[in-house]
PDB file of N, CA and C in Angstrom:
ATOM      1  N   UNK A   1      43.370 124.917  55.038  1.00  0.00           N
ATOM      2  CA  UNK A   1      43.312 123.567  55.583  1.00  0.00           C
ATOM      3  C   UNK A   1      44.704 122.947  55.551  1.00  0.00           C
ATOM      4  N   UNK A   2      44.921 122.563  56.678  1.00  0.00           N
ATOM      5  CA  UNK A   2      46.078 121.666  56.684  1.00  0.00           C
ATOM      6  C   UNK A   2      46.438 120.543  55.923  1.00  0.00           C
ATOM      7  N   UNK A   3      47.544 120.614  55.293  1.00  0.00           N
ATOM      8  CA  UNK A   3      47.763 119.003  54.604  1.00  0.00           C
ATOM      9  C   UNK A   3      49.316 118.541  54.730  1.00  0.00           C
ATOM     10  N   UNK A   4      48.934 117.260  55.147  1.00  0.00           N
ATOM     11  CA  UNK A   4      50.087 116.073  55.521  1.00  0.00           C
ATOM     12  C   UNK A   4      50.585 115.411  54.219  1.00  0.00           C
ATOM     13  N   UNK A   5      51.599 115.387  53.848  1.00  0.00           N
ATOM     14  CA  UNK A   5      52.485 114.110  53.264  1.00  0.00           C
ATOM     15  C   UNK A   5      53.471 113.395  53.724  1.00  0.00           C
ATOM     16  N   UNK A   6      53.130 112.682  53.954  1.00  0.00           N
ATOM     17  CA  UNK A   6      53.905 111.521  54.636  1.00  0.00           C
ATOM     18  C   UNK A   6      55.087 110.712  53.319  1.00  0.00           C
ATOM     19  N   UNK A   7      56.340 110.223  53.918  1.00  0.00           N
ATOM     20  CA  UNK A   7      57.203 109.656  52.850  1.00  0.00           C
ATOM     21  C   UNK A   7      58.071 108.692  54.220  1.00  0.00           C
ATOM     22  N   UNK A   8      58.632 107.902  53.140  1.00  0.00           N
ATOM     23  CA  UNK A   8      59.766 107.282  53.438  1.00  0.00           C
ATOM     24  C   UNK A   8      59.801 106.028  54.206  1.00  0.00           C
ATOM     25  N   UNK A   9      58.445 105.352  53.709  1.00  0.00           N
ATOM     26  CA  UNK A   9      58.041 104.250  54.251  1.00  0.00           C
ATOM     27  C   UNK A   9      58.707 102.698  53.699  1.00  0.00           C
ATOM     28  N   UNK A  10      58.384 101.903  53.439  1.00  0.00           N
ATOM     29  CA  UNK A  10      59.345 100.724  52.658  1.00  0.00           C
ATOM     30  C   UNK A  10      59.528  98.995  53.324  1.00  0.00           C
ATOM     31  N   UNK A  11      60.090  98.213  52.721  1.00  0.00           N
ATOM     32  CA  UNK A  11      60.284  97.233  53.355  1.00  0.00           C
ATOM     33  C   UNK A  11      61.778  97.075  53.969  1.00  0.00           C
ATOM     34  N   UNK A  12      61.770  96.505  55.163  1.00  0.00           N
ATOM     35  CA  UNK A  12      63.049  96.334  56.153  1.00  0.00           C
ATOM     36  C   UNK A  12      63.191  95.269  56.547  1.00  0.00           C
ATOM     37  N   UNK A  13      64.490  94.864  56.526  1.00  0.00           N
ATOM     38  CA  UNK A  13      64.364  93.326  57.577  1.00  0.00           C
ATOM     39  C   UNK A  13      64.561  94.345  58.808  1.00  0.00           C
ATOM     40  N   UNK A  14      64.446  93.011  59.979  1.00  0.00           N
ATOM     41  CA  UNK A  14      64.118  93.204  61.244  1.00  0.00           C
ATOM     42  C   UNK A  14      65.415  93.846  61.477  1.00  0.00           C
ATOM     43  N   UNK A  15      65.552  94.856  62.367  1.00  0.00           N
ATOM     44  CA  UNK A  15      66.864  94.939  63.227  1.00  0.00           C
ATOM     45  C   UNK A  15      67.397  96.847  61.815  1.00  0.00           C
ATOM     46  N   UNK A  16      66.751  96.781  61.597  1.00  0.00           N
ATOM     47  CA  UNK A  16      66.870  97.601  60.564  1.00  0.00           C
ATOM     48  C   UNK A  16      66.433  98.670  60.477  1.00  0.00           C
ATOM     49  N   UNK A  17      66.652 100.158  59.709  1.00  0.00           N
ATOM     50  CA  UNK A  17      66.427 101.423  60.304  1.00  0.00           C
ATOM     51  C   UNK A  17      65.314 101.961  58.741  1.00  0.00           C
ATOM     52  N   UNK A  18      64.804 103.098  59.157  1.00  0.00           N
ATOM     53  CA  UNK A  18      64.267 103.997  58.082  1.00  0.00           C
ATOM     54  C   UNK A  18      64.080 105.152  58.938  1.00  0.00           C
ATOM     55  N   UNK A  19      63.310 106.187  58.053  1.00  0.00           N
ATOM     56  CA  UNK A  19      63.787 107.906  58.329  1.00  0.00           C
ATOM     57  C   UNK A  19      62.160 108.300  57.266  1.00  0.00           C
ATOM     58  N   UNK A  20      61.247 108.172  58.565  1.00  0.00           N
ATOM     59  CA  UNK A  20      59.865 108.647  57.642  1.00  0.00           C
ATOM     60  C   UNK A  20      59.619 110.407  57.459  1.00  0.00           C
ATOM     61  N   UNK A  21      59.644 110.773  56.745  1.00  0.00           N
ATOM     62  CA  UNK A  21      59.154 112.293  56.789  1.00  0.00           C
ATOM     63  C   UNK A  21      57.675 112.685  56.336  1.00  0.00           C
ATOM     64  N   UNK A  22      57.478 113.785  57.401  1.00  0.00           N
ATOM     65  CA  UNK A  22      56.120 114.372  56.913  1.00  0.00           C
ATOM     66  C   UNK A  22      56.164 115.753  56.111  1.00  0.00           C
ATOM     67  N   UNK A  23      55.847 116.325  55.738  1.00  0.00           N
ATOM     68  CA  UNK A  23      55.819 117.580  55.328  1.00  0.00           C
ATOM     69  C   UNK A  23      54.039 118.333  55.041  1.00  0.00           C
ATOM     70  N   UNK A  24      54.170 119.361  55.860  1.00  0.00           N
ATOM     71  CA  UNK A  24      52.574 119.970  56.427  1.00  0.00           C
ATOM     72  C   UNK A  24      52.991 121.511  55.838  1.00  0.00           C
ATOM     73  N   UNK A  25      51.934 121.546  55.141  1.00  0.00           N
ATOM     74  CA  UNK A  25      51.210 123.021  54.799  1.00  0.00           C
ATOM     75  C   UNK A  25      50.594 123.475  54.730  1.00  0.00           C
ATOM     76  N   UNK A  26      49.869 124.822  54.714  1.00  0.00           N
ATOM     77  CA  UNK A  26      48.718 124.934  55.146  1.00  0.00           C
ATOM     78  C   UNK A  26      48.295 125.593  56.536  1.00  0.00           C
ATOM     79  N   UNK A  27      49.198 125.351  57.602  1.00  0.00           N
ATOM     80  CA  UNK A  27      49.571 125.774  58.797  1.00  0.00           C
ATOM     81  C   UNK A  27      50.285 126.130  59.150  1.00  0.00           C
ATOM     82  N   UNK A  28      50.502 126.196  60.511  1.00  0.00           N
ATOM     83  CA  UNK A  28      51.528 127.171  61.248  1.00  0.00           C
ATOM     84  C   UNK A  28      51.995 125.920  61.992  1.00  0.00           C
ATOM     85  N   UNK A  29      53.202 125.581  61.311  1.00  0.00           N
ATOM     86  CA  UNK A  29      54.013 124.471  61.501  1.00  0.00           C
ATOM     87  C   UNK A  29      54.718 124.607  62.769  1.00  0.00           C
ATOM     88  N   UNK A  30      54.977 125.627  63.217  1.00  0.00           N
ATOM     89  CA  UNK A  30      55.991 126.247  64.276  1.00  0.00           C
ATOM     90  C   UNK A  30      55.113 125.665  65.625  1.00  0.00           C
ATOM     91  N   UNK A  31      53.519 126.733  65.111  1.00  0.00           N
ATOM     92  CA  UNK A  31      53.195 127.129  66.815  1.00  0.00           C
ATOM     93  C   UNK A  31      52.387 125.925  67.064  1.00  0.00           C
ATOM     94  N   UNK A  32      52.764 124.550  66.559  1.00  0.00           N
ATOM     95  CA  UNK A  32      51.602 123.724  66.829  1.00  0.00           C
ATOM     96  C   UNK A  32      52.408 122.460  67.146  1.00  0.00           C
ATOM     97  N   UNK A  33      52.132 121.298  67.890  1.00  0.00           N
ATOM     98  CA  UNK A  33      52.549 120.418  67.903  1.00  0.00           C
ATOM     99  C   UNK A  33      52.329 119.297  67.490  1.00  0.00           C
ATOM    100  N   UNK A  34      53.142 118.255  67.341  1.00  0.00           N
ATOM    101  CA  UNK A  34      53.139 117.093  66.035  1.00  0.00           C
ATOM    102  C   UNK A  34      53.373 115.207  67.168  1.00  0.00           C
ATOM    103  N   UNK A  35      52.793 114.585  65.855  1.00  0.00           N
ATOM    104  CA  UNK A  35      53.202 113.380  66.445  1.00  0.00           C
ATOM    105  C   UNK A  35      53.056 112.518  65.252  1.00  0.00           C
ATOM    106  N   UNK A  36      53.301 111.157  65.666  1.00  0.00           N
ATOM    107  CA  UNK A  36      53.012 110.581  64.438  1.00  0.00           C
ATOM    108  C   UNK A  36      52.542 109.009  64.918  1.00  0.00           C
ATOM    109  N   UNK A  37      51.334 108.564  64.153  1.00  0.00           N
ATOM    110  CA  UNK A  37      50.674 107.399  64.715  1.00  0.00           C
ATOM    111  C   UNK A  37      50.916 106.743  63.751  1.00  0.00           C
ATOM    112  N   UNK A  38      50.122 105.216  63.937  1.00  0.00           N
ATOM    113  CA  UNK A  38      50.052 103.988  63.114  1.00  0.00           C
ATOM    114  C   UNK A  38      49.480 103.055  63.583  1.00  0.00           C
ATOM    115  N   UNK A  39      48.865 102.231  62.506  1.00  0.00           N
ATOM    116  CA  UNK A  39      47.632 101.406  62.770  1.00  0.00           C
ATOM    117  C   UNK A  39      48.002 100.297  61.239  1.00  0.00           C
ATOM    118  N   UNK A  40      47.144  98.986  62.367  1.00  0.00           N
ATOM    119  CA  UNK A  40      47.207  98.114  61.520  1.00  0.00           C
ATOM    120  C   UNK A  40      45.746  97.295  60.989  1.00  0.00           C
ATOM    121  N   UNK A  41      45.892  96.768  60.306  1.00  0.00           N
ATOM    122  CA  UNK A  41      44.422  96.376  59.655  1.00  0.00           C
ATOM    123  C   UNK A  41      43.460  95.977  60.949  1.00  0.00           C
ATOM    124  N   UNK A  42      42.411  96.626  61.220  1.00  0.00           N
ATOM    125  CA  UNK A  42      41.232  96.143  61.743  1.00  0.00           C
ATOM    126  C   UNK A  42      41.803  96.531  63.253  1.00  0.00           C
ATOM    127  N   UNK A  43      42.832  97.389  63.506  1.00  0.00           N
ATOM    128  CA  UNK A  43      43.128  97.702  65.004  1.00  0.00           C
ATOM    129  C   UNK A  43      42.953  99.525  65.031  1.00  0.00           C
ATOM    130  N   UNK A  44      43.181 100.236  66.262  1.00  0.00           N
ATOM    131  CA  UNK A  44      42.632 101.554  66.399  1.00  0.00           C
ATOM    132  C   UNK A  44      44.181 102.202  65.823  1.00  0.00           C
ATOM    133  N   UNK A  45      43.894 103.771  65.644  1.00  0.00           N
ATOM    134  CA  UNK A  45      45.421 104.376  65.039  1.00  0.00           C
ATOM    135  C   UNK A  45      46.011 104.273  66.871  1.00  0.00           C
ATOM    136  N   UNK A  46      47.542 104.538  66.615  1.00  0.00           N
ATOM    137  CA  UNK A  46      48.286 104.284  67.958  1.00  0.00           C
ATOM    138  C   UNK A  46      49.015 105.565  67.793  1.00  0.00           C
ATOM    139  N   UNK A  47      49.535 106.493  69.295  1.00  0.00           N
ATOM    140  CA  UNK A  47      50.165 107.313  68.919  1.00  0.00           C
ATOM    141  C   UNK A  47      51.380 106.517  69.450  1.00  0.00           C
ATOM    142  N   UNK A  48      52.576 107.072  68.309  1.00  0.00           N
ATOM    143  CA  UNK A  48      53.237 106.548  68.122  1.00  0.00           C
ATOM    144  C   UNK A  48      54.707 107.472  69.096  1.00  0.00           C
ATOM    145  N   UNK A  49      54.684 109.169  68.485  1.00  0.00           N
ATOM    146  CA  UNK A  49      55.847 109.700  69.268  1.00  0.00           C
ATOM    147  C   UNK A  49      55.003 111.084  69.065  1.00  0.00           C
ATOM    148  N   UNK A  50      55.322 111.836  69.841  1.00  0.00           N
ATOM    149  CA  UNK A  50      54.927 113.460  69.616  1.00  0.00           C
ATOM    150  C   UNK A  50      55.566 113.984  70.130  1.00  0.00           C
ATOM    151  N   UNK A  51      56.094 115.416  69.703  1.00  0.00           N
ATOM    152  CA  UNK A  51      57.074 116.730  70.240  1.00  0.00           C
ATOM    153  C   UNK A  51      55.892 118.014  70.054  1.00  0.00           C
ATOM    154  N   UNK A  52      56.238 118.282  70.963  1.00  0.00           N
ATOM    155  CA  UNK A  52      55.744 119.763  71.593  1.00  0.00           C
ATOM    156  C   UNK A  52      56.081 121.029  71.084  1.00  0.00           C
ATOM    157  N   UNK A  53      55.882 122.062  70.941  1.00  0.00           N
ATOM    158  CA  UNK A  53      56.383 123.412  70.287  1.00  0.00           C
ATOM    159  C   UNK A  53      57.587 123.848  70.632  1.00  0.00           C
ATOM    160  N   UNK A  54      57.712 123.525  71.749  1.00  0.00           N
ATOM    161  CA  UNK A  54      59.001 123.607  72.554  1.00  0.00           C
ATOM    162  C   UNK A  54      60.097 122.527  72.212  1.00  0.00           C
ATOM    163  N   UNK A  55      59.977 121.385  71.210  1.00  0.00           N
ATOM    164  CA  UNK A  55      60.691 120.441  71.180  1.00  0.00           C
ATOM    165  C   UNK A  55      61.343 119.400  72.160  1.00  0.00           C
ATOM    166  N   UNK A  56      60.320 119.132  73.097  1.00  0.00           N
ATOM    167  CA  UNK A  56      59.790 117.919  74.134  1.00  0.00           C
ATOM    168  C   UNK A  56      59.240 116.743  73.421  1.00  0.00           C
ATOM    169  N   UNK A  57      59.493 115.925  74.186  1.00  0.00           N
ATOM    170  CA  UNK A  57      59.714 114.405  73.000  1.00  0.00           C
ATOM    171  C   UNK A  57      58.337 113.382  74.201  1.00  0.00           C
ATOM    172  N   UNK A  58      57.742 113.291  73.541  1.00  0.00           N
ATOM    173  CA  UNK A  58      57.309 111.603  74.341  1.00  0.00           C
ATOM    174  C   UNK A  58      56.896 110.131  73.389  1.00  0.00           C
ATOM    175  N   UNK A  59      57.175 109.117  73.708  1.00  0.00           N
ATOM    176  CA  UNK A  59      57.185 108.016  73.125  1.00  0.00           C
ATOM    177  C   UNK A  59      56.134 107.361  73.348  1.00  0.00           C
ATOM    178  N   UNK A  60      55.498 106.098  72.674  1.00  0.00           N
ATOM    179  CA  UNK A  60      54.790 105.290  73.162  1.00  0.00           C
ATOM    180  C   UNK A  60      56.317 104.391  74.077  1.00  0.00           C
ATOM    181  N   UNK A  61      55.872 103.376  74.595  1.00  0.00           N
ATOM    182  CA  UNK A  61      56.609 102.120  75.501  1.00  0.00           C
ATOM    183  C   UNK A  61      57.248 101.112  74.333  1.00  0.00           C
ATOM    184  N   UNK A  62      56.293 101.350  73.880  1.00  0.00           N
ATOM    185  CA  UNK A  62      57.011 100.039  72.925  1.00  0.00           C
ATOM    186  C   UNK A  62      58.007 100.498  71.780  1.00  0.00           C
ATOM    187  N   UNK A  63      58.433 101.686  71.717  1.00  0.00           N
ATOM    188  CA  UNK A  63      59.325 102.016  70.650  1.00  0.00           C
ATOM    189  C   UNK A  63      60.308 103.319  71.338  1.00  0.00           C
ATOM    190  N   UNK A  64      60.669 102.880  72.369  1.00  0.00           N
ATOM    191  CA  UNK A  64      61.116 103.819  73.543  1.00  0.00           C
ATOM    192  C   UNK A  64      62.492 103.288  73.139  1.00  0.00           C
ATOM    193  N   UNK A  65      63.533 104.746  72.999  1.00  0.00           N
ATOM    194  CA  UNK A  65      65.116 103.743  73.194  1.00  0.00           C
ATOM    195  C   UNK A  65      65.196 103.578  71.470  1.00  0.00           C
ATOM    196  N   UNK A  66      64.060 102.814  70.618  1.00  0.00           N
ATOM    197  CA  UNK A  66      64.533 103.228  69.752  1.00  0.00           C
ATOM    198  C   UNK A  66      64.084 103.704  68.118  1.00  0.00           C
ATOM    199  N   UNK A  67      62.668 104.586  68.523  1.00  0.00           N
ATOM    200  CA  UNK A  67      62.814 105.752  67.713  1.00  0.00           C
ATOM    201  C   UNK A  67      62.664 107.239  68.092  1.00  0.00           C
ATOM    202  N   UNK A  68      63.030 107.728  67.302  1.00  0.00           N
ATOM    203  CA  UNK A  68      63.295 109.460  67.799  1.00  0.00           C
ATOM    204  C   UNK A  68      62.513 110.636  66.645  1.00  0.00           C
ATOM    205  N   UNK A  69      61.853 111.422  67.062  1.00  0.00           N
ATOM    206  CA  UNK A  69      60.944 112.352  66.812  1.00  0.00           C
ATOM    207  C   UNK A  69      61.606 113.718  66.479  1.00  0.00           C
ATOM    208  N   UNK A  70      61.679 114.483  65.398  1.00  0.00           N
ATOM    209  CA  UNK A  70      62.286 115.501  65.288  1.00  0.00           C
ATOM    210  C   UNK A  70      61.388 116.343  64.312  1.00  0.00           C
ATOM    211  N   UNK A  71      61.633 117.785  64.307  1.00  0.00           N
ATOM    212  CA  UNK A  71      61.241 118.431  63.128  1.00  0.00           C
ATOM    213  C   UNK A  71      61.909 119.768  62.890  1.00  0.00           C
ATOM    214  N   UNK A  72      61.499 120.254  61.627  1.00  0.00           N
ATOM    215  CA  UNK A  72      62.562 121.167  61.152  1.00  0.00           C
ATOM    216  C   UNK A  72      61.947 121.940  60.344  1.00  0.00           C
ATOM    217  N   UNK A  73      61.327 123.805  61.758  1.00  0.00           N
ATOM    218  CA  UNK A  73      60.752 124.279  61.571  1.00  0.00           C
ATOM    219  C   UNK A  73      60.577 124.830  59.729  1.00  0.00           C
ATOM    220  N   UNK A  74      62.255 125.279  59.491  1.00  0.00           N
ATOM    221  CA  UNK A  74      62.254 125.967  58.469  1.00  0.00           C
ATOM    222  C   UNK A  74      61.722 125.178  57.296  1.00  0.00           C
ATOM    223  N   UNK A  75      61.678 123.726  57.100  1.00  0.00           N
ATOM    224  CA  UNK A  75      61.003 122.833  56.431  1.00  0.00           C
ATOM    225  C   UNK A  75      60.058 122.596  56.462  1.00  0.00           C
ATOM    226  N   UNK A  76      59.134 123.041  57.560  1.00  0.00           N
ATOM    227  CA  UNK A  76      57.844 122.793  57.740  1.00  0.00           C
ATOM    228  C   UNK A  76      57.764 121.458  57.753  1.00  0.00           C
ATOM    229  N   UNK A  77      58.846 120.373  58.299  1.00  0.00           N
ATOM    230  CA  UNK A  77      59.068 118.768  58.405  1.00  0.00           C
ATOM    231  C   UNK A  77      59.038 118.437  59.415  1.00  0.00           C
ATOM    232  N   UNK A  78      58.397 117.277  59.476  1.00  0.00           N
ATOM    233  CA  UNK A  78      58.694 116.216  60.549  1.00  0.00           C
ATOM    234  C   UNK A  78      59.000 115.051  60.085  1.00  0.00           C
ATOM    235  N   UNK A  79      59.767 114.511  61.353  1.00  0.00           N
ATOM    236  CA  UNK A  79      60.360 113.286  60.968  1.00  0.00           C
ATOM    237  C   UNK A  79      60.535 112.153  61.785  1.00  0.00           C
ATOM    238  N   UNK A  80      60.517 111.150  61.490  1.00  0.00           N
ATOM    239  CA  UNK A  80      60.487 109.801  63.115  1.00  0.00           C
ATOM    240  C   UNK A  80      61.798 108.743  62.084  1.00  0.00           C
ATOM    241  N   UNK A  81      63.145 108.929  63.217  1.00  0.00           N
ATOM    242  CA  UNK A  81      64.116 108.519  62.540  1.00  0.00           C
ATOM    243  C   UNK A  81      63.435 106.449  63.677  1.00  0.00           C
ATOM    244  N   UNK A  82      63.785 105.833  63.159  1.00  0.00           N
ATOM    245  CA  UNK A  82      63.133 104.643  63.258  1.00  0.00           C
ATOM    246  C   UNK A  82      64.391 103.314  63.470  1.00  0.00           C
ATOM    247  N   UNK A  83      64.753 102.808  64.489  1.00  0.00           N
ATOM    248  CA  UNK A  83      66.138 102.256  64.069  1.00  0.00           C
ATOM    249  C   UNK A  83      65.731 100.801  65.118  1.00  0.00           C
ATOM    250  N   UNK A  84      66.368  99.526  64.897  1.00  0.00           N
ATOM    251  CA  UNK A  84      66.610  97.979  65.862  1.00  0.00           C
ATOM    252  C   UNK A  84      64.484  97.947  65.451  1.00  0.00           C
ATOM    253  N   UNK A  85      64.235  98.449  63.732  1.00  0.00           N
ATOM    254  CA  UNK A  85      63.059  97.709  63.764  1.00  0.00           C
ATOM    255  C   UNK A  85      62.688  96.122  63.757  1.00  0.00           C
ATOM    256  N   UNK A  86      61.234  96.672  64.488  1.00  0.00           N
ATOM    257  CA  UNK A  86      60.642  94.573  64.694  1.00  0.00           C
ATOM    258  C   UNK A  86      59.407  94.592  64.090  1.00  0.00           C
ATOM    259  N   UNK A  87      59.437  93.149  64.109  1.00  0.00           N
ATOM    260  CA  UNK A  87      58.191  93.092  62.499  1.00  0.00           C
ATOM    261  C   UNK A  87      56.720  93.697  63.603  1.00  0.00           C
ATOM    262  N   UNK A  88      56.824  93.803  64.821  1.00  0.00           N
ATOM    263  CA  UNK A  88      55.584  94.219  64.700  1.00  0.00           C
ATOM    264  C   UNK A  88      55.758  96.022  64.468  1.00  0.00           C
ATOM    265  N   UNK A  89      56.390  96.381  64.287  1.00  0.00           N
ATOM    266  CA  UNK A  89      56.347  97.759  63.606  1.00  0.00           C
ATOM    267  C   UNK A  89      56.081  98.024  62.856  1.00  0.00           C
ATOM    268  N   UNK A  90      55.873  96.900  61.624  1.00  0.00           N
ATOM    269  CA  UNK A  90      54.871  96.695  60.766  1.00  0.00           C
ATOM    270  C   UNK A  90      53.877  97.583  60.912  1.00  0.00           C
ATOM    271  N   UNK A  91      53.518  98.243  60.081  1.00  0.00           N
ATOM    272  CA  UNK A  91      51.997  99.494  60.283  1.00  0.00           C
ATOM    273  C   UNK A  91      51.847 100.377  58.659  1.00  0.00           C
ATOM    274  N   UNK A  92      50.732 101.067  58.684  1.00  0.00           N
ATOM    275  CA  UNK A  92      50.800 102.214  58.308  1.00  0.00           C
ATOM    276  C   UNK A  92      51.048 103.416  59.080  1.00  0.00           C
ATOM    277  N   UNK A  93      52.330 104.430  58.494  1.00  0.00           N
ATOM    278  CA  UNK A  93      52.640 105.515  59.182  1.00  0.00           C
ATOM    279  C   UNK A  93      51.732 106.649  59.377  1.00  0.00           C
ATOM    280  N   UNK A  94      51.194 107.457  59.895  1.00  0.00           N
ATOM    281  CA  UNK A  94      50.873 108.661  59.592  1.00  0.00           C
ATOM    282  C   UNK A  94      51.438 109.992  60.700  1.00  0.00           C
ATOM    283  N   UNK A  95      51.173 110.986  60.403  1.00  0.00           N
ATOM    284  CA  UNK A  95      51.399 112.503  61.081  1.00  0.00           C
ATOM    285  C   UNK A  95      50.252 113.100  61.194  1.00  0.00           C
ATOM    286  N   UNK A  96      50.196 114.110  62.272  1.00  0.00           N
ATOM    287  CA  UNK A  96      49.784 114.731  62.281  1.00  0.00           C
ATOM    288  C   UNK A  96      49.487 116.051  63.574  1.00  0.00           C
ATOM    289  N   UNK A  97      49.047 116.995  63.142  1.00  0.00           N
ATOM    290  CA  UNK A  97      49.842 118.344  63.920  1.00  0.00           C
ATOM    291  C   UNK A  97      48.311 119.179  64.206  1.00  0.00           C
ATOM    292  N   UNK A  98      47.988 119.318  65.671  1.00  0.00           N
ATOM    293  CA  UNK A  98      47.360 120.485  66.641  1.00  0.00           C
ATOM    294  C   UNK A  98      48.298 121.862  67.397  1.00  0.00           C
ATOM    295  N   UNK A  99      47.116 122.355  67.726  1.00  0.00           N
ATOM    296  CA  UNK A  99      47.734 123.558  68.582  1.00  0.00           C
ATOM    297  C   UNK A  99      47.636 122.736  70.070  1.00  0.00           C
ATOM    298  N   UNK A 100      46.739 121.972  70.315  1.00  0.00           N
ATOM    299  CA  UNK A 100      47.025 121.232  72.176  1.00  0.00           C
ATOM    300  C   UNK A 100      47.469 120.328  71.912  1.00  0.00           C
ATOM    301  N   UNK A 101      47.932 119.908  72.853  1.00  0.00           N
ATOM    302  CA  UNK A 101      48.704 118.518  72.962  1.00  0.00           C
ATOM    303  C   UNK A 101      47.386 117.101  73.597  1.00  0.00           C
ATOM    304  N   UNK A 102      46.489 118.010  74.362  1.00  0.00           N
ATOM    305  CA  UNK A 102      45.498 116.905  74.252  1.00  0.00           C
ATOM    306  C   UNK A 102      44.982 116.194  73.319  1.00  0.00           C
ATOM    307  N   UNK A 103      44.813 116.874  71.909  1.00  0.00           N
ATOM    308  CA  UNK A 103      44.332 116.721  70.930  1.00  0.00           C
ATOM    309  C   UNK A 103      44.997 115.564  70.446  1.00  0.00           C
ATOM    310  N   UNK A 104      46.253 115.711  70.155  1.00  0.00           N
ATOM    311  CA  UNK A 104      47.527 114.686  69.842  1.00  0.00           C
ATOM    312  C   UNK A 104      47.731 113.542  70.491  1.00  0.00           C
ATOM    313  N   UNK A 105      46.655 113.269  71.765  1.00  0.00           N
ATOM    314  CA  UNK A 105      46.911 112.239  72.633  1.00  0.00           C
ATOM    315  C   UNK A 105      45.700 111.450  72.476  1.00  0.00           C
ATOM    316  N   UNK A 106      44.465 112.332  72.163  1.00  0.00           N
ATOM    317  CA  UNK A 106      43.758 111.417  71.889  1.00  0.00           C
ATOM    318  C   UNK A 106      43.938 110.930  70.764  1.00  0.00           C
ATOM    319  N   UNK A 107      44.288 112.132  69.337  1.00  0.00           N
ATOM    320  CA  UNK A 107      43.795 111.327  68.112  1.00  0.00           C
ATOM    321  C   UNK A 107      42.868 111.688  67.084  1.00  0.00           C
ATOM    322  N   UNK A 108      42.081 112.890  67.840  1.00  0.00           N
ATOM    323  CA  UNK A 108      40.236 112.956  67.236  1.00  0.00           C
ATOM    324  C   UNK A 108      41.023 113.951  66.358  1.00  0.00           C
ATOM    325  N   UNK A 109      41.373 113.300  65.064  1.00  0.00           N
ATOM    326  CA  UNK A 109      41.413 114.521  63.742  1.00  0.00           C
ATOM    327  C   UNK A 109      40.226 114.339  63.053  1.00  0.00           C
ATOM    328  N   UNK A 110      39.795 115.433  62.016  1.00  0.00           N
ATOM    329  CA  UNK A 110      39.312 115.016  61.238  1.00  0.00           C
ATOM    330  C   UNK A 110      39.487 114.743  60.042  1.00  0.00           C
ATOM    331  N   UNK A 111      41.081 114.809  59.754  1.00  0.00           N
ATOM    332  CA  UNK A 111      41.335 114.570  58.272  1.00  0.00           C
ATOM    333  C   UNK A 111      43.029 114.371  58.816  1.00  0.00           C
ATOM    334  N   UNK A 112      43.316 112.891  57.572  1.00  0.00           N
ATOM    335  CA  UNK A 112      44.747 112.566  57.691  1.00  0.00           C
ATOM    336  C   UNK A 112      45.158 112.818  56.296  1.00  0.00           C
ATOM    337  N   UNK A 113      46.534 112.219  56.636  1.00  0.00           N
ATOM    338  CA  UNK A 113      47.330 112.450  55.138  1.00  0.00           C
ATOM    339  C   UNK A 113      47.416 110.688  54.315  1.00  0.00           C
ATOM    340  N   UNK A 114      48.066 110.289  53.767  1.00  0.00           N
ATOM    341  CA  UNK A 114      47.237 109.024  53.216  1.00  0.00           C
ATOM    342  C   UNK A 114      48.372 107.616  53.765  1.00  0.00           C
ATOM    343  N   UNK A 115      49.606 108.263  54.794  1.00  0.00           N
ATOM    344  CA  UNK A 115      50.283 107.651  55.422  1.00  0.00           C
ATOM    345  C   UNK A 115      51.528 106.828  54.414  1.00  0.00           C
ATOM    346  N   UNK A 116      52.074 106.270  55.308  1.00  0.00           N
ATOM    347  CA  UNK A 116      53.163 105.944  54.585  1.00  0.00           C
ATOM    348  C   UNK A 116      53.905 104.211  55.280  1.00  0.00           C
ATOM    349  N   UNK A 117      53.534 103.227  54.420  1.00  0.00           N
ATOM    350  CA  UNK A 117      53.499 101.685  54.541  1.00  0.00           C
ATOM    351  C   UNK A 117      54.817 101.681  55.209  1.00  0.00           C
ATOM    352  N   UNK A 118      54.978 100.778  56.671  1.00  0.00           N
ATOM    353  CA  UNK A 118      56.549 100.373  56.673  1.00  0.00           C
ATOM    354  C   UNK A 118      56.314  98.913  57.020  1.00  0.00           C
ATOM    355  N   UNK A 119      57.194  97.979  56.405  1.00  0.00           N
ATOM    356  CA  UNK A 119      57.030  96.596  56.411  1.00  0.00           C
ATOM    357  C   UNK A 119      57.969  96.178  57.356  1.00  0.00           C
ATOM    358  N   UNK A 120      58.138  95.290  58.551  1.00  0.00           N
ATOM    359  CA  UNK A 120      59.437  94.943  58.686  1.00  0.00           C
ATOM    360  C   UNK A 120      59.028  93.322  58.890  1.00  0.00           C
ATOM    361  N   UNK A 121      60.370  92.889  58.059  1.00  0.00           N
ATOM    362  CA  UNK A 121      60.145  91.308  57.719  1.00  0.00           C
ATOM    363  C   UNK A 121      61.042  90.770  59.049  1.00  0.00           C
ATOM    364  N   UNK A 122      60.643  89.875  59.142  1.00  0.00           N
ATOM    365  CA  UNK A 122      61.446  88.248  60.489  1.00  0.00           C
ATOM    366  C   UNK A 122      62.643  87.878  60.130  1.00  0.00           C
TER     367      UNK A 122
END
């Protein structure tokens, strides 16, 4: 079974950067592709950025320009470098990694990792 840990979450003023990492084991980190969502109290999870096996990038709109999606096979890591944050970025972080990419777009996991808080203050 796959398992997510998520890190590197924290409080920020606005305009301000962080560097969340996941780290997944359990799987085949390589042949599968990743993204990473977030959700806020009483709203649905959002996908947030996902890369492809091939290391193809797509964004949501609202965090386009400026965060960026990476991972690092030999680490079995992923990472969403996060930079010009705004308080509504405010969320809980999470990851998480399929073999389709449909899967990753909808969302339908059945098990997450326990995410990782990012605050950004006004």
């Amino acid at each position: 079974q796959v398992q997510l840990v998520e890190s590197g979450g924290g409080l920020v003023q606005a305009g301000g950067s962080l560097r969340l990492s996941c780290v997944v084991s359990g799987g085949i980190f390589a042949a599968n592709a990743m993204a990473w969502y977030r959700q806020t109290p009483g709203q649905e999870r959002e996908l947030v950025a996902g890369i492809t096996v091939g290391g193809s990038t797509d964004y949501a709109s609202s965090v386009k320009g400026r965060f960026a999606i990476s991972k690092d096979n030999a680490k079995n890591t992923l990472y969403l470098q996060m930079n010009s944050l705004k308080p509504e970025d405010t969320a809980v972080y999470y990851c998480n990694t399929a073999p389709l990419w449909s899967t990753i777009v909808r969302g339908t996991f059945t098990s997450w990792g326990q995410g990782t808080q990012v605050t950004v203050s006004s």
